[in-house]
Protein backbone atom coordinates (compact mmCIF):
# COMPACT_ATOMS: atom_id res chain seq x y z
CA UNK A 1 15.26 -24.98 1.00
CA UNK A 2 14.32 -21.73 -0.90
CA UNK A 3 17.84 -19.98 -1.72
CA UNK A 4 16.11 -16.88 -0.48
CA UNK A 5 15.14 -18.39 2.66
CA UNK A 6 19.01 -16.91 3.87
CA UNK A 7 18.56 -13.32 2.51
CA UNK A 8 17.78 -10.76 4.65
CA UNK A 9 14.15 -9.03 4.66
CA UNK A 10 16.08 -6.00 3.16
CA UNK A 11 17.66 -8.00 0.49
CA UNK A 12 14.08 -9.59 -0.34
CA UNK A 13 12.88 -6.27 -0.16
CA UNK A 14 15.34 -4.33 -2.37
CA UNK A 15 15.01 -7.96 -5.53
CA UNK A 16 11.49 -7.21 -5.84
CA UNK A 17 11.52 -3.36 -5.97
CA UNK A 18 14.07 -3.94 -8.70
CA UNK A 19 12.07 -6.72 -10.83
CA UNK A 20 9.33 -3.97 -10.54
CA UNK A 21 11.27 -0.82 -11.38
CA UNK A 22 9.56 -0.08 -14.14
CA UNK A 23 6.35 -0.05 -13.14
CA UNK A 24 5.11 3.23 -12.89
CA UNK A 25 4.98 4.49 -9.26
CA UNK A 26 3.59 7.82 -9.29
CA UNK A 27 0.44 5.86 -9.97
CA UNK A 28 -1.48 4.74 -6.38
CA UNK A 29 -2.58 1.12 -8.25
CA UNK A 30 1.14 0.60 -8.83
CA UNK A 31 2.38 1.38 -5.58
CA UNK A 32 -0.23 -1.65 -3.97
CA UNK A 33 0.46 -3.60 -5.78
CA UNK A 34 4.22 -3.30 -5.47
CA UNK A 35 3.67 -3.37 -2.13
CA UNK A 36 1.46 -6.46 -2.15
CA UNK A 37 4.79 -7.86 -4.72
CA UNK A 38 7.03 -7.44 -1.95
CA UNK A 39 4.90 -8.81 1.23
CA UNK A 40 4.46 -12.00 -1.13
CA UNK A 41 8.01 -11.81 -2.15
CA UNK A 42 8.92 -11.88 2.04
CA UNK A 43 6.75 -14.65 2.66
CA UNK A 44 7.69 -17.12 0.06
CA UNK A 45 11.59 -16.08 1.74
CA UNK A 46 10.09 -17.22 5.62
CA UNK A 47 9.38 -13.53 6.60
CA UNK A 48 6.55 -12.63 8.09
CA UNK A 49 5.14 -8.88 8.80
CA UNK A 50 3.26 -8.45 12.23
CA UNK A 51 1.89 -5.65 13.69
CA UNK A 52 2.47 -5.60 16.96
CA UNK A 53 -0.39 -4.90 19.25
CA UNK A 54 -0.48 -1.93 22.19
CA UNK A 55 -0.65 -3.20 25.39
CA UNK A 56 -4.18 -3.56 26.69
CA UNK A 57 -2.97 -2.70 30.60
CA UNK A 58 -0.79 -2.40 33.33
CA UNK A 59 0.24 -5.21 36.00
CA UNK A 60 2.01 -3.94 39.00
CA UNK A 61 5.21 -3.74 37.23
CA UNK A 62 4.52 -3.06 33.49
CA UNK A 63 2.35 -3.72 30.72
CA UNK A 64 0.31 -6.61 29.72
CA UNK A 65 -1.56 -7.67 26.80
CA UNK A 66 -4.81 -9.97 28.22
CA UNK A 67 -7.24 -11.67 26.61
CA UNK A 68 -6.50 -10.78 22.87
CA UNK A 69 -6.60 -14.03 21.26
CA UNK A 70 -9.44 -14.22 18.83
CA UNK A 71 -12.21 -16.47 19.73
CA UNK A 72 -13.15 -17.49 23.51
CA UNK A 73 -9.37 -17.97 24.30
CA UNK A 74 -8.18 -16.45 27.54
CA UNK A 75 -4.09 -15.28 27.78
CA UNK A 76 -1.91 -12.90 29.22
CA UNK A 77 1.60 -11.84 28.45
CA UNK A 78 3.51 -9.53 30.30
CA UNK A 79 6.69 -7.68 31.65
CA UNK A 80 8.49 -5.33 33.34
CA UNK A 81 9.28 -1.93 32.95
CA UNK A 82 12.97 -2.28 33.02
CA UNK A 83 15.12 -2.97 29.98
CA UNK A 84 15.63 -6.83 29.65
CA UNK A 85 12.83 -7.58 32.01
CA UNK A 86 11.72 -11.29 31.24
CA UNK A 87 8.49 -11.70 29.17
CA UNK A 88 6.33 -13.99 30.82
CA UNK A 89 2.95 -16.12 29.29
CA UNK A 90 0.48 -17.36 31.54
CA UNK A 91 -3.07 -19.01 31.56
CA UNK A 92 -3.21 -19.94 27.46
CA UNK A 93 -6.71 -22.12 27.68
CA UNK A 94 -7.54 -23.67 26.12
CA UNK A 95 -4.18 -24.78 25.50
CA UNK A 96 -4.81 -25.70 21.61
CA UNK A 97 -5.00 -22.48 19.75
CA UNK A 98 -6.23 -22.05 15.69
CA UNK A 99 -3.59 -20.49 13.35
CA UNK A 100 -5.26 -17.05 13.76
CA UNK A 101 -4.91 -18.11 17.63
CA UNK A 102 -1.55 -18.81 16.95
CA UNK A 103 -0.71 -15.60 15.18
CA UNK A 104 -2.68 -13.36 18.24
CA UNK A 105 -0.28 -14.90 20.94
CA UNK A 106 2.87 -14.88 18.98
CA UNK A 107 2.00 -10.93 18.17
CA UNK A 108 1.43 -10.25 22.19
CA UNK A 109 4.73 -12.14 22.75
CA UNK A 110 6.73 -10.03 19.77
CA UNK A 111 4.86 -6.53 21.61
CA UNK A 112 6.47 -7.50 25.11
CA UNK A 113 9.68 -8.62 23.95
CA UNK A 114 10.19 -4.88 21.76
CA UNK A 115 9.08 -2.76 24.86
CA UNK A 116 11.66 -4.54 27.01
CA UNK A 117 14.31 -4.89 24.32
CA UNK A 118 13.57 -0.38 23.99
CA UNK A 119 13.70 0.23 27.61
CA UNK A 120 9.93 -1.12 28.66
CA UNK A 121 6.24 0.99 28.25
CA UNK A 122 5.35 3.48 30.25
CA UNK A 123 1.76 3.79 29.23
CA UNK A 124 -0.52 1.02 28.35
């Protein structure tokens, strides 16, 4: 296993922005590709950057994010509104998924677990 594999995204973070301190950041070409230095520096240390998508409605008692798998995939994941509300996963068919698949549902399941970890979504 990677040594780096332990460190913590900010300790990833700060190694690289240190091997590249003296590139010139003022520069916008420098700053990408810094940036693009660091997300590969992250990845090669298990990390993994996700954006997390906005919920795509409302259930009866909070949001849910349906159908936003790529490809003919139909999901839903949702919650409650209440802090610590259980994140549920239903109807994933077909029930093999692609890696971009993959990526799709674990992003919906990320989304639901940060609203109820900061108190839930009021508006979907």
């Amino acid at each position: 296993m990677d040594e780096r594999m332990s460190e913590s995204a900010a300790e990833v973070i700060a190694a690289e922005l240190e091997y590249k301190a003296n590139a010139d950041l003022s520069v916008p070409f420098a700053r990408g590709r810094v940036a693009n230095a660091v997300l590969d520096a992250l990845r090669e240390a298990g990390w993994e950057l996700v954006k997390l998508p906005e919920p795509t409605g409302r259930w009866a008692e909070g949001p849910e994010w349906r159908d936003f798998i790529s490809g003919a995939i139909h999901a839903v994941v949702w919650t409650g509104d209440a802090p610590g509300s259980t994140v549920m996963v239903q109807n994933v068919e077909p029930g093999s998924l692609t890696p971009d698949q993959a990526h799709d549902l674990a992003a919906a399941l990320l989304a639901a677990a940060a609203a109820v970890s900061q108190g839930g979504e009021s508006d979907a």
